[in-house]
PDB file of N, CA and C in Angstrom:
ATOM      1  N   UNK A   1      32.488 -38.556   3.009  1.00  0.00           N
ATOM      2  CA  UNK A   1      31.771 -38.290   4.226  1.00  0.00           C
ATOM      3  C   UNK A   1      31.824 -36.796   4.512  1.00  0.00           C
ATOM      4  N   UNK A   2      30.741 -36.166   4.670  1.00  0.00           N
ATOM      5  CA  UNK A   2      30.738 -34.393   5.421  1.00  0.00           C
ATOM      6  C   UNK A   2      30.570 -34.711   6.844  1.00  0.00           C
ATOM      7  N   UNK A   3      31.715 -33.765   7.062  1.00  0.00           N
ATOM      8  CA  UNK A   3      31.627 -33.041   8.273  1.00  0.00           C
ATOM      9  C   UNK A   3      31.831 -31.972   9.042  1.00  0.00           C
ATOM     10  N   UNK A   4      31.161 -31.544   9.499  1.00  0.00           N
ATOM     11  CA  UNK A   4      30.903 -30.088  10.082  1.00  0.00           C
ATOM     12  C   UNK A   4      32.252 -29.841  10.561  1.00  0.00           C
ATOM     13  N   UNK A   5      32.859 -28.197  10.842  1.00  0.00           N
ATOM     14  CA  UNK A   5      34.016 -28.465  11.561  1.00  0.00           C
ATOM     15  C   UNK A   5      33.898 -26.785  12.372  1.00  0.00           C
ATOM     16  N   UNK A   6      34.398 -26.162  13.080  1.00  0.00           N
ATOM     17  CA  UNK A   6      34.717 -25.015  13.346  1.00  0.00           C
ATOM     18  C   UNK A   6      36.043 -24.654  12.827  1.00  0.00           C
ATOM     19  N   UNK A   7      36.124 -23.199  12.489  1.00  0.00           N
ATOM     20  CA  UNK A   7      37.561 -22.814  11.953  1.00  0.00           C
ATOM     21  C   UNK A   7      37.510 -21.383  12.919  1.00  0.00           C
ATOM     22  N   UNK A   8      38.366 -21.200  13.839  1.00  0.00           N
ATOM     23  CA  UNK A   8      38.598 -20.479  14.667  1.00  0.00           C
ATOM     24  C   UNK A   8      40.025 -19.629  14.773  1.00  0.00           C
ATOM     25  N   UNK A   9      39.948 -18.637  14.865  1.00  0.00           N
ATOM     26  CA  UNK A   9      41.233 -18.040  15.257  1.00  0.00           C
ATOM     27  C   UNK A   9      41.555 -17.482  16.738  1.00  0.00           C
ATOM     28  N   UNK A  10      42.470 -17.261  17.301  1.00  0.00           N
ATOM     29  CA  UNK A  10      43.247 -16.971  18.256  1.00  0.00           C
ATOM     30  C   UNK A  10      44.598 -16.443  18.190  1.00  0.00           C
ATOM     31  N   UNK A  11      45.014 -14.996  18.598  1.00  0.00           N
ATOM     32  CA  UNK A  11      46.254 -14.379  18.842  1.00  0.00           C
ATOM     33  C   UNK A  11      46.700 -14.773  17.460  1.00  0.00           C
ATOM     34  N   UNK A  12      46.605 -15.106  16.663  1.00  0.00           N
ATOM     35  CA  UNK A  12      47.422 -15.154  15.516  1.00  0.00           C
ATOM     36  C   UNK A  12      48.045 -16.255  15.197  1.00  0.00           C
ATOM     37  N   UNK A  13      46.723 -17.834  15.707  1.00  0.00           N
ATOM     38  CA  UNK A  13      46.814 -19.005  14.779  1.00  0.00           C
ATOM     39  C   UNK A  13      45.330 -19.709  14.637  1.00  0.00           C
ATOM     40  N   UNK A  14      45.019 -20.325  14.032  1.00  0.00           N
ATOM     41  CA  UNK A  14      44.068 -20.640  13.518  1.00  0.00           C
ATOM     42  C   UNK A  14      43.705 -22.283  13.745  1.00  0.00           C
ATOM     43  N   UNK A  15      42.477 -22.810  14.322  1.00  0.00           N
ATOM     44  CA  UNK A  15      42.378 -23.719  14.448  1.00  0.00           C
ATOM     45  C   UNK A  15      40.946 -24.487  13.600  1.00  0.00           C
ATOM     46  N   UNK A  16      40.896 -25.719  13.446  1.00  0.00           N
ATOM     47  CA  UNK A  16      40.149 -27.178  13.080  1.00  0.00           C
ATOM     48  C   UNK A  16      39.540 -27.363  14.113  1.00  0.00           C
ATOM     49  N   UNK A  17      38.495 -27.426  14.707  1.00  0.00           N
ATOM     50  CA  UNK A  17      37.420 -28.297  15.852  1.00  0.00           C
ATOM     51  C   UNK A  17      36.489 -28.464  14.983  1.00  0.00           C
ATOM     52  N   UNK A  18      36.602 -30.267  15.176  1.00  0.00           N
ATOM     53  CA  UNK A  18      35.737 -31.097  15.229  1.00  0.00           C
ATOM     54  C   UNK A  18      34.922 -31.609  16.268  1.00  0.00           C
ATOM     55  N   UNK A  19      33.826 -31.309  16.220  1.00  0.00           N
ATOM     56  CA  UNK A  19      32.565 -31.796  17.609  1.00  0.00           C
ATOM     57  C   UNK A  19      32.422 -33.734  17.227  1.00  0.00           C
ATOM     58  N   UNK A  20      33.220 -34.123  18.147  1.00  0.00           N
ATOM     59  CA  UNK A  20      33.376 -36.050  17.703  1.00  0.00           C
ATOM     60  C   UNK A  20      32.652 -36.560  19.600  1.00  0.00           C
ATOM     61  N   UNK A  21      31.744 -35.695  20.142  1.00  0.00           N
ATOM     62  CA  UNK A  21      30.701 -36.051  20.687  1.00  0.00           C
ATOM     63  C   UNK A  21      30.128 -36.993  20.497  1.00  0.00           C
ATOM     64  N   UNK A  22      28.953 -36.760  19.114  1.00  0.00           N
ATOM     65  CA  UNK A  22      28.054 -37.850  18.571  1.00  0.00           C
ATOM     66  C   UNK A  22      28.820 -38.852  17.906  1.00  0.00           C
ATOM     67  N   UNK A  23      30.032 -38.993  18.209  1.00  0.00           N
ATOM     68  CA  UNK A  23      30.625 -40.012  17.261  1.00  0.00           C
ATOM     69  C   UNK A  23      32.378 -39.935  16.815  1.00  0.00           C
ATOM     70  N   UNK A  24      32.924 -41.268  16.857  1.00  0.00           N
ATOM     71  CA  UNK A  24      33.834 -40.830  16.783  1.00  0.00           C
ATOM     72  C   UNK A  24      34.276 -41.038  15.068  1.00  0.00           C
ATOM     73  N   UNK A  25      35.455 -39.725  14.628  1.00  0.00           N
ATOM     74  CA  UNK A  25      35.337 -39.539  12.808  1.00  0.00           C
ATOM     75  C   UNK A  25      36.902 -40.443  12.397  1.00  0.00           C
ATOM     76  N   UNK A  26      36.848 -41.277  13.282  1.00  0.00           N
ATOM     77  CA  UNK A  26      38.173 -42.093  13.163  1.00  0.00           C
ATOM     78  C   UNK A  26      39.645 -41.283  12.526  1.00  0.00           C
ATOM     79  N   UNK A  27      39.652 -40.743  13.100  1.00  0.00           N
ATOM     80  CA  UNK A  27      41.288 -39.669  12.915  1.00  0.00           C
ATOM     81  C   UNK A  27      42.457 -40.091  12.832  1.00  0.00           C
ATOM     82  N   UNK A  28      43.231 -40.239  11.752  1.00  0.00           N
ATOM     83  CA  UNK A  28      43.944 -40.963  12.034  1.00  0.00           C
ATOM     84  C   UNK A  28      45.527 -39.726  11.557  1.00  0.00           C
ATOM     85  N   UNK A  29      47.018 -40.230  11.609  1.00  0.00           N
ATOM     86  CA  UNK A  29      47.728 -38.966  11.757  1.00  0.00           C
ATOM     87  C   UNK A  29      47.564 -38.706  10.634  1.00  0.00           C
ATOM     88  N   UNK A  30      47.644 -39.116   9.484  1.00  0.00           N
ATOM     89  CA  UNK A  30      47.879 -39.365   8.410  1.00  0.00           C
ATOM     90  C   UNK A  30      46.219 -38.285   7.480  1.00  0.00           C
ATOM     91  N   UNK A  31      45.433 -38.733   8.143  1.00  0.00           N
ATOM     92  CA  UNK A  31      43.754 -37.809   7.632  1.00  0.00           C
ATOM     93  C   UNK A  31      44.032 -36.168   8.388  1.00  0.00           C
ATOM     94  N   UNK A  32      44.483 -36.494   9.899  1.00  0.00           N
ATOM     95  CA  UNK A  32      44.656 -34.899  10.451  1.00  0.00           C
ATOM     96  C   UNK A  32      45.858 -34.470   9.716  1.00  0.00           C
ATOM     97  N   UNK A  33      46.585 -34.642   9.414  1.00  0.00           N
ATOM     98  CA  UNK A  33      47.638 -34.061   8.607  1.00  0.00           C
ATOM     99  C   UNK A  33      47.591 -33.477   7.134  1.00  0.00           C
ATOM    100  N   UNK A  34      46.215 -34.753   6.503  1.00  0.00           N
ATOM    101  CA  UNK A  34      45.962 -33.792   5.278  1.00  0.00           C
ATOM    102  C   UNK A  34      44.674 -32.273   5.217  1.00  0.00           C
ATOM    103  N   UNK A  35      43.905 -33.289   6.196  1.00  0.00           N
ATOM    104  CA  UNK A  35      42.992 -31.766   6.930  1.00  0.00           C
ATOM    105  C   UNK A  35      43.760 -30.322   7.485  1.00  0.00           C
ATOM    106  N   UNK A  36      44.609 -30.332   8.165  1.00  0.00           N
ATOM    107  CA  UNK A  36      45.349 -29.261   8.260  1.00  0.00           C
ATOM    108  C   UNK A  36      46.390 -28.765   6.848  1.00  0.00           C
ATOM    109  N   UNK A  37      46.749 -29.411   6.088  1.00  0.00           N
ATOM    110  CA  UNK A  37      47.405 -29.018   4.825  1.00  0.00           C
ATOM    111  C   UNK A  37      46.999 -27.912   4.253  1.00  0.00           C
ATOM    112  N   UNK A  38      47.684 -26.802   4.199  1.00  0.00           N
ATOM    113  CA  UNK A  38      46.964 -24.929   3.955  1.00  0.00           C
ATOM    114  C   UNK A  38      47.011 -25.250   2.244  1.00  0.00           C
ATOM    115  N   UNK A  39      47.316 -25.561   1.534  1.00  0.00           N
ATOM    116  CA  UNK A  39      46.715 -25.529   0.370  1.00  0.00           C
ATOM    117  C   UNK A  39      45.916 -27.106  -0.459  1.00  0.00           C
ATOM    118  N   UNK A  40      46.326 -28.092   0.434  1.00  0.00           N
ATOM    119  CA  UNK A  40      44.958 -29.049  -0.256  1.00  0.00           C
ATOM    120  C   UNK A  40      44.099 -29.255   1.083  1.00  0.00           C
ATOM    121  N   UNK A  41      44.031 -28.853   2.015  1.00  0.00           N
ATOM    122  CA  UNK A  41      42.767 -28.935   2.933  1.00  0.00           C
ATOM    123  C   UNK A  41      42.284 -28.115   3.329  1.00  0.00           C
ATOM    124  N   UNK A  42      41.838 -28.048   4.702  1.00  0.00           N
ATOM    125  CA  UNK A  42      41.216 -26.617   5.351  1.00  0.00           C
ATOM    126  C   UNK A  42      42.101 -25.361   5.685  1.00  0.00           C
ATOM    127  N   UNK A  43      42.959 -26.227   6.269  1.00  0.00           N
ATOM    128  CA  UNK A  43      44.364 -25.420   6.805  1.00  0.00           C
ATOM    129  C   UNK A  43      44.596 -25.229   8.663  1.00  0.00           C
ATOM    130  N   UNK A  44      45.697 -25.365   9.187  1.00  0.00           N
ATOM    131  CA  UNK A  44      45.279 -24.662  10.435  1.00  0.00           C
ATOM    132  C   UNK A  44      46.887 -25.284  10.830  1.00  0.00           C
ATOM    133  N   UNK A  45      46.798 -24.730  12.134  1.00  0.00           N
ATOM    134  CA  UNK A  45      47.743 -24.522  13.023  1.00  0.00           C
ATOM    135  C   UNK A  45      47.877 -26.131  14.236  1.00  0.00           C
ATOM    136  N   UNK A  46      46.688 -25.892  14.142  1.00  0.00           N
ATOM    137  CA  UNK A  46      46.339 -27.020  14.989  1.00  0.00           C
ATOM    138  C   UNK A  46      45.040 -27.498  14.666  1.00  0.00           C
ATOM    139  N   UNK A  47      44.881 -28.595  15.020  1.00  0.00           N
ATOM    140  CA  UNK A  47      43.116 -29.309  14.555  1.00  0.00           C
ATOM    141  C   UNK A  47      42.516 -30.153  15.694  1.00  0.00           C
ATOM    142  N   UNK A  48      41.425 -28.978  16.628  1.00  0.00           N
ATOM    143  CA  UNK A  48      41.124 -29.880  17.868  1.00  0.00           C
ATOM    144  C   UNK A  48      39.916 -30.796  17.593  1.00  0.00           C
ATOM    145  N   UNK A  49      40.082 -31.364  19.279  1.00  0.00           N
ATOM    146  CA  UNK A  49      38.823 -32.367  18.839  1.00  0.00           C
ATOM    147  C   UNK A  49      37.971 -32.155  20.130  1.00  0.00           C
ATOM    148  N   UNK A  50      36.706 -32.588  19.981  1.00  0.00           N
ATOM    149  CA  UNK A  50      35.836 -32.345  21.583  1.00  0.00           C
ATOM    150  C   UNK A  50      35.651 -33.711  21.575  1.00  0.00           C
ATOM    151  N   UNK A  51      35.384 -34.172  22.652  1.00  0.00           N
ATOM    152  CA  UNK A  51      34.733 -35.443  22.844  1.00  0.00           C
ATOM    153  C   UNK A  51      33.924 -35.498  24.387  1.00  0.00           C
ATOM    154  N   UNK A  52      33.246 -36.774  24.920  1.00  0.00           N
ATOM    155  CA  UNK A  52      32.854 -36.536  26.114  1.00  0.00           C
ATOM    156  C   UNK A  52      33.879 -36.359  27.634  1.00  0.00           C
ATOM    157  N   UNK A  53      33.333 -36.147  28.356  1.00  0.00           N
ATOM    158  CA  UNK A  53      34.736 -35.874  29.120  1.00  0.00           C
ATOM    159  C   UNK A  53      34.677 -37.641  30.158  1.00  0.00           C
ATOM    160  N   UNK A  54      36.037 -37.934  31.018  1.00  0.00           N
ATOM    161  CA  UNK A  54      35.879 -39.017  30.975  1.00  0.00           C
ATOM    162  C   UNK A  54      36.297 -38.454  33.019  1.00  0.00           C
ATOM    163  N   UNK A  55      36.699 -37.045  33.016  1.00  0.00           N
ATOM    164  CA  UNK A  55      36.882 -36.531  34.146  1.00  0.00           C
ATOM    165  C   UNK A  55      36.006 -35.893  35.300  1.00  0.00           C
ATOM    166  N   UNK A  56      35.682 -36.470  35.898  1.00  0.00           N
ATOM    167  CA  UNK A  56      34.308 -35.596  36.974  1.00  0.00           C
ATOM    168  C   UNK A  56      34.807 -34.333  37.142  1.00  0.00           C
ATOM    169  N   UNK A  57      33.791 -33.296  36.837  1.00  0.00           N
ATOM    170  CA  UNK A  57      33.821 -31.659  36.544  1.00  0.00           C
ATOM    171  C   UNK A  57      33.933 -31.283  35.374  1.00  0.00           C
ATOM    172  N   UNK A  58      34.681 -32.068  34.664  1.00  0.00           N
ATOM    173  CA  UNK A  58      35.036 -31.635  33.278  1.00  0.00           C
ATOM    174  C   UNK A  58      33.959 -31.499  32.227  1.00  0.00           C
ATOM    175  N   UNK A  59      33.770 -30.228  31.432  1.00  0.00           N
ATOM    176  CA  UNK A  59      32.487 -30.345  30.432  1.00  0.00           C
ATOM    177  C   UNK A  59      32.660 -31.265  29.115  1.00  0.00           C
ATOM    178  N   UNK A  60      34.060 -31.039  28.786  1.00  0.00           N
ATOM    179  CA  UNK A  60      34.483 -31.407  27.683  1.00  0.00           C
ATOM    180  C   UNK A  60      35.883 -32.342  27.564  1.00  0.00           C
ATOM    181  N   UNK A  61      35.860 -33.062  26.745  1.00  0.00           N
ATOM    182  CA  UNK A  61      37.742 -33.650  26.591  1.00  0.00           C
ATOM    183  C   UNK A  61      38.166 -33.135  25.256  1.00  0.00           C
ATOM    184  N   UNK A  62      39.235 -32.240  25.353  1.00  0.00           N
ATOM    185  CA  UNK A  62      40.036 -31.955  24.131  1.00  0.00           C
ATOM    186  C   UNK A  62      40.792 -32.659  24.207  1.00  0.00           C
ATOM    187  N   UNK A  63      41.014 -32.716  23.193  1.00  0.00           N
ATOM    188  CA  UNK A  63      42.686 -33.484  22.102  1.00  0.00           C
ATOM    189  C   UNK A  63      43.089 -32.172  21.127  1.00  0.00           C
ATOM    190  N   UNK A  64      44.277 -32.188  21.199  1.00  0.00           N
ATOM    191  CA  UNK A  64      45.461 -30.916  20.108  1.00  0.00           C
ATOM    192  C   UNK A  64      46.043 -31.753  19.326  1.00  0.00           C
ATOM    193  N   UNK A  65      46.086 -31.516  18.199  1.00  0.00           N
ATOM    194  CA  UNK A  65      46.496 -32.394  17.121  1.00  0.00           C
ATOM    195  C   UNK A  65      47.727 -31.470  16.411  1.00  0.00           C
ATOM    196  N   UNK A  66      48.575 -31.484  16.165  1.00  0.00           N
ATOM    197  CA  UNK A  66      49.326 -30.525  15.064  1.00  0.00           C
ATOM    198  C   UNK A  66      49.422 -31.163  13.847  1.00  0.00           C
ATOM    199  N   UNK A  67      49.910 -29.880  12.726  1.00  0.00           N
ATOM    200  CA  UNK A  67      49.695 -30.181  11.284  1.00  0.00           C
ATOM    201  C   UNK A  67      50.387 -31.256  11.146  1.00  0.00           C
ATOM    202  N   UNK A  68      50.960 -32.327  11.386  1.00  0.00           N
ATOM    203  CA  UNK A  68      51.637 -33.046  11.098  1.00  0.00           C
ATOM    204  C   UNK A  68      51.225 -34.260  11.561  1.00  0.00           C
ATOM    205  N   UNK A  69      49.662 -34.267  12.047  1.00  0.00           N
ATOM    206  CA  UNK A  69      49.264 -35.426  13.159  1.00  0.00           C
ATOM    207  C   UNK A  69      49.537 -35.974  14.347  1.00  0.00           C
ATOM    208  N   UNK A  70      51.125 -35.453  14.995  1.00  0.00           N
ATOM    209  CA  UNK A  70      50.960 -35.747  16.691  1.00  0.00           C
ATOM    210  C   UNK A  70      50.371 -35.009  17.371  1.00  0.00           C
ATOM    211  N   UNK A  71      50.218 -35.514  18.324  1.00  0.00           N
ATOM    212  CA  UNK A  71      49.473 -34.721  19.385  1.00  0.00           C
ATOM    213  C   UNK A  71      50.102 -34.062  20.714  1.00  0.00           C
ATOM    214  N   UNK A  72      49.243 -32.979  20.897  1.00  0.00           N
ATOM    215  CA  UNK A  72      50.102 -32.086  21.937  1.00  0.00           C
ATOM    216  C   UNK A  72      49.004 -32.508  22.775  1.00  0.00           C
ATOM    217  N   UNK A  73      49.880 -31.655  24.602  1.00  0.00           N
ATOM    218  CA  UNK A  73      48.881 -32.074  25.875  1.00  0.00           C
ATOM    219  C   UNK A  73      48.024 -30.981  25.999  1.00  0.00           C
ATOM    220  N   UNK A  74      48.161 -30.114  25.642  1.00  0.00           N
ATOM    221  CA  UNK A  74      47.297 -28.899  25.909  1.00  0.00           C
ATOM    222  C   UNK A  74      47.951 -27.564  24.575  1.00  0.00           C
ATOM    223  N   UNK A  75      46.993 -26.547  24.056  1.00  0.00           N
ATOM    224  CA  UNK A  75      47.027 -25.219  23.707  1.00  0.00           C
ATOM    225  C   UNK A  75      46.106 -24.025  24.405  1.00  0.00           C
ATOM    226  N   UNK A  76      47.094 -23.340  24.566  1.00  0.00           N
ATOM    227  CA  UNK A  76      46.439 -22.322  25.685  1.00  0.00           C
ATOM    228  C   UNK A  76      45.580 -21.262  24.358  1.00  0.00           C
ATOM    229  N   UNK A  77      46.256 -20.934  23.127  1.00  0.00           N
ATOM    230  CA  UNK A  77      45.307 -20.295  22.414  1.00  0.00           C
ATOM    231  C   UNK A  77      43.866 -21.300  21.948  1.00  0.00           C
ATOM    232  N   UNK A  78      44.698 -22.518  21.712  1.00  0.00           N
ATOM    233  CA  UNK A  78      43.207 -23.424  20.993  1.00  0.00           C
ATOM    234  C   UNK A  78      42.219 -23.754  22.306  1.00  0.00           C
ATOM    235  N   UNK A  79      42.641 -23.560  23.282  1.00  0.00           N
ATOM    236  CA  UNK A  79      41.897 -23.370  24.593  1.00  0.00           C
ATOM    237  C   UNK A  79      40.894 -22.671  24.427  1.00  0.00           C
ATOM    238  N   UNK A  80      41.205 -21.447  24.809  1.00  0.00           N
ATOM    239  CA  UNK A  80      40.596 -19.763  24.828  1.00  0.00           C
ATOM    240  C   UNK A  80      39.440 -20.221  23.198  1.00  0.00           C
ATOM    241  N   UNK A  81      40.087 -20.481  22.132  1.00  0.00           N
ATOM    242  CA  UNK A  81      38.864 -20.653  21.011  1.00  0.00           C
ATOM    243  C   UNK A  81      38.205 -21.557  21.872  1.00  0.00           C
ATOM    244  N   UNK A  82      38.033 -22.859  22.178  1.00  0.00           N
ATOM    245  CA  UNK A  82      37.265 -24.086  22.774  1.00  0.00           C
ATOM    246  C   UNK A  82      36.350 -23.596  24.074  1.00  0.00           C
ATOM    247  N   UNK A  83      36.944 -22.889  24.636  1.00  0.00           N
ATOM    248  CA  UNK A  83      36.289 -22.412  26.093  1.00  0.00           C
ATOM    249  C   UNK A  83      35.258 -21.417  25.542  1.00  0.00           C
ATOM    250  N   UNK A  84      35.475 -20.839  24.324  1.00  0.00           N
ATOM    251  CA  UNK A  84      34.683 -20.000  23.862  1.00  0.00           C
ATOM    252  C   UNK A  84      33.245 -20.238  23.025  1.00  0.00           C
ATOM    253  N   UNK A  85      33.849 -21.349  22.141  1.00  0.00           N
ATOM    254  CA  UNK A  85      32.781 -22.193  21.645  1.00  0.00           C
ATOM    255  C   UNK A  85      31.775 -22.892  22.550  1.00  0.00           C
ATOM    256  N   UNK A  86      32.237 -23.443  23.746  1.00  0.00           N
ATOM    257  CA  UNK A  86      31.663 -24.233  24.799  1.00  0.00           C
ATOM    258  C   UNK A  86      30.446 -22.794  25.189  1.00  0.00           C
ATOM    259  N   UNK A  87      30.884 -21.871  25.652  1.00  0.00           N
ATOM    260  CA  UNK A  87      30.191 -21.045  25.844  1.00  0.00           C
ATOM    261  C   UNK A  87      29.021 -20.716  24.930  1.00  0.00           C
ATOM    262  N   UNK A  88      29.212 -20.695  23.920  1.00  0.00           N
ATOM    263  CA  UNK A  88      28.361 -20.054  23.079  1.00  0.00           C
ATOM    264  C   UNK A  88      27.401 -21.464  22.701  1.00  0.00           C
ATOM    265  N   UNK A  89      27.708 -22.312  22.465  1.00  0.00           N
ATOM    266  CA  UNK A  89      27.032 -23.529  22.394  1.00  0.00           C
ATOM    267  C   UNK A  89      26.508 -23.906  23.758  1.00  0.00           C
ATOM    268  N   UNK A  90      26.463 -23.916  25.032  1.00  0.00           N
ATOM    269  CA  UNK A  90      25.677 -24.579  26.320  1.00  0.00           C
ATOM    270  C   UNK A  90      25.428 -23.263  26.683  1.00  0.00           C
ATOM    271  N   UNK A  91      26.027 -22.254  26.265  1.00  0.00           N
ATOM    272  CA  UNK A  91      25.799 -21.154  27.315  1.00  0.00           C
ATOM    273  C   UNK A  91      26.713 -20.893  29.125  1.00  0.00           C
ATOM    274  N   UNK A  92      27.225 -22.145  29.331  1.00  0.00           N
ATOM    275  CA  UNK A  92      28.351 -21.842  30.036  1.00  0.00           C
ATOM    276  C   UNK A  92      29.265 -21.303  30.352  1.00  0.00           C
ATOM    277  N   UNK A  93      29.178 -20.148  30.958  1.00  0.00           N
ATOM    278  CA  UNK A  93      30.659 -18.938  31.032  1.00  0.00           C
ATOM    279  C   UNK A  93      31.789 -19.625  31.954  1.00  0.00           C
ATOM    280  N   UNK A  94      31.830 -21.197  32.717  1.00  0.00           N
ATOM    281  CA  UNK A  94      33.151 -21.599  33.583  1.00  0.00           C
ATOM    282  C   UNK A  94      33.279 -22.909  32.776  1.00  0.00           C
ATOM    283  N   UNK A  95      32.858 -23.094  31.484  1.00  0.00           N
ATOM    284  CA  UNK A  95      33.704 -24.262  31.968  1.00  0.00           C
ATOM    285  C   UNK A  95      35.004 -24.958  31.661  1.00  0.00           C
ATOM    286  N   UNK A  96      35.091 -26.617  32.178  1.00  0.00           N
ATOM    287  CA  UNK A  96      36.246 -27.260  33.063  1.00  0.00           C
ATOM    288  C   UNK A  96      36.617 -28.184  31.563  1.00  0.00           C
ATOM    289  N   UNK A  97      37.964 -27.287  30.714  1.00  0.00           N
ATOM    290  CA  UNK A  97      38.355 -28.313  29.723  1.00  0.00           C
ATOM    291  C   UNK A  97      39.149 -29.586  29.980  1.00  0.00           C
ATOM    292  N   UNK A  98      38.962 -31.227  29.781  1.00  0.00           N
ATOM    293  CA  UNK A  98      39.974 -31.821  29.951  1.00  0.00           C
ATOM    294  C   UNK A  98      40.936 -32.132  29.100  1.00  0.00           C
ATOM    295  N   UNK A  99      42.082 -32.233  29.458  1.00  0.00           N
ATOM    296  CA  UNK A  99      43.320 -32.392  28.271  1.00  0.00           C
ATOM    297  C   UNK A  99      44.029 -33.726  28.873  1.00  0.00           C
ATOM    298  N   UNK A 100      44.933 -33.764  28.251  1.00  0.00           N
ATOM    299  CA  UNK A 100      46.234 -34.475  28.148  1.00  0.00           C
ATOM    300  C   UNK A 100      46.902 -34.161  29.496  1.00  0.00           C
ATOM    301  N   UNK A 101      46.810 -32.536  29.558  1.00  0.00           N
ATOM    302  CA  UNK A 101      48.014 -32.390  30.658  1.00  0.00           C
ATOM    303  C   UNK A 101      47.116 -31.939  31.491  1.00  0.00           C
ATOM    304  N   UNK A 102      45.771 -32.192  31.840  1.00  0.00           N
ATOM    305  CA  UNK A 102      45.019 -32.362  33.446  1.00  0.00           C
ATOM    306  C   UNK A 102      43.621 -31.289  32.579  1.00  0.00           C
ATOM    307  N   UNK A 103      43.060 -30.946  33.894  1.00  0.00           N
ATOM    308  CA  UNK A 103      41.932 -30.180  34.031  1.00  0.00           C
ATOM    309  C   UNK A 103      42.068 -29.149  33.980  1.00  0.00           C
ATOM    310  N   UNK A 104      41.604 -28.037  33.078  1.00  0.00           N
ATOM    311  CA  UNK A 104      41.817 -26.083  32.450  1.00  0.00           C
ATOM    312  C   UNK A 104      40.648 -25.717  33.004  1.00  0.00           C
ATOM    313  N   UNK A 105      40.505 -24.871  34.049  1.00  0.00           N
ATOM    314  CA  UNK A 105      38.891 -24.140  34.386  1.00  0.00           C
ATOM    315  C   UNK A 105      39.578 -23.010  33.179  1.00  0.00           C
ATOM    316  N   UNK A 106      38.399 -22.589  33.169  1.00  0.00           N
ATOM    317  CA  UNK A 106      38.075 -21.199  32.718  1.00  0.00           C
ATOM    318  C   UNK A 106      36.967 -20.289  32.765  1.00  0.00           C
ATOM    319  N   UNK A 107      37.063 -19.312  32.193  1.00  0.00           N
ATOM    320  CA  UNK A 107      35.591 -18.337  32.736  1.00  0.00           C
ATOM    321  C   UNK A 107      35.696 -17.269  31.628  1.00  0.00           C
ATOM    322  N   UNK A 108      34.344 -16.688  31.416  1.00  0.00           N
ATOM    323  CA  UNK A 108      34.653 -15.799  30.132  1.00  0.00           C
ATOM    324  C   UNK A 108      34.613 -14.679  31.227  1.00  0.00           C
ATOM    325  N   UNK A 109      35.523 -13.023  30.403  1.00  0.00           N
ATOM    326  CA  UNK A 109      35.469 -12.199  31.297  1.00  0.00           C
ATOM    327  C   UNK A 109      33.956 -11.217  31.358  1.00  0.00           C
ATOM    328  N   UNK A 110      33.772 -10.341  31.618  1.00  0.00           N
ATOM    329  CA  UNK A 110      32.726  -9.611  31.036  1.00  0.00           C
ATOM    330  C   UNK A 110      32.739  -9.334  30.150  1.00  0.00           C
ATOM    331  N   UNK A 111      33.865  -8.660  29.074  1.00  0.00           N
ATOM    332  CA  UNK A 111      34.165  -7.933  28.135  1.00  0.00           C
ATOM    333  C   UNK A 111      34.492  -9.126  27.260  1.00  0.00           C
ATOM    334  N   UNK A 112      34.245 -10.326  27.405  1.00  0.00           N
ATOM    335  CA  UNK A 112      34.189 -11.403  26.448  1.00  0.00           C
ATOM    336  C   UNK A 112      35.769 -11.866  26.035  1.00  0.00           C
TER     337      UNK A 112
END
């Protein structure tokens, strides 16, 4: 199966986003763990996911995955990549990520 993915960096780690919007790519710890694997997969630090949001305000629902397949409640760098992508994809400079550990506004600055 192909699938599209983003590979993003931040402060000095590197992330996996998958857009699982149109669908979900059945993830399981065991598949995110070999997807993040730096020499038989893509590689990364962390491997997010978007999905629809299930929170009123919220644009988006992330999930943080680490190389090892559990999941964290929030990343403030894999954030900043996600808030950034959101932007550049809707064109939205505020918006409202949902996580694990609640609702992240954000806003791009001028200077990006």
């Amino acid at each position: 199966m192909l699938t599209s993915f983003y590979k993003m960096h931040g402060l000095g780690n590197d992330f996996v986003i998958l857009d699982e919007r149109a669908g979900d790519l059945s993830l399981t710890p065991a598949r995110i763990a070999a997807l993040a694997h730096r020499r038989r997969g893509i590689g990364c630090d962390q491997l997010v996911t978007l999905r629809a949001p299930a929170a009123e305000g919220a644009d988006v629902f992330v999930r943080f995955f680490n190389p090892d397949g559990s999941e964290a409640g929030a990343c403030g760098n894999a954030s900043r990549c996600v808030a950034d992508l959101v932007w550049r994809l809707s064109g939205n400079a505020t918006p409202v990520l949902q996580t694990l550990a609640g609702l992240l506004p954000t806003h791009r600055t001028p200077d990006g």
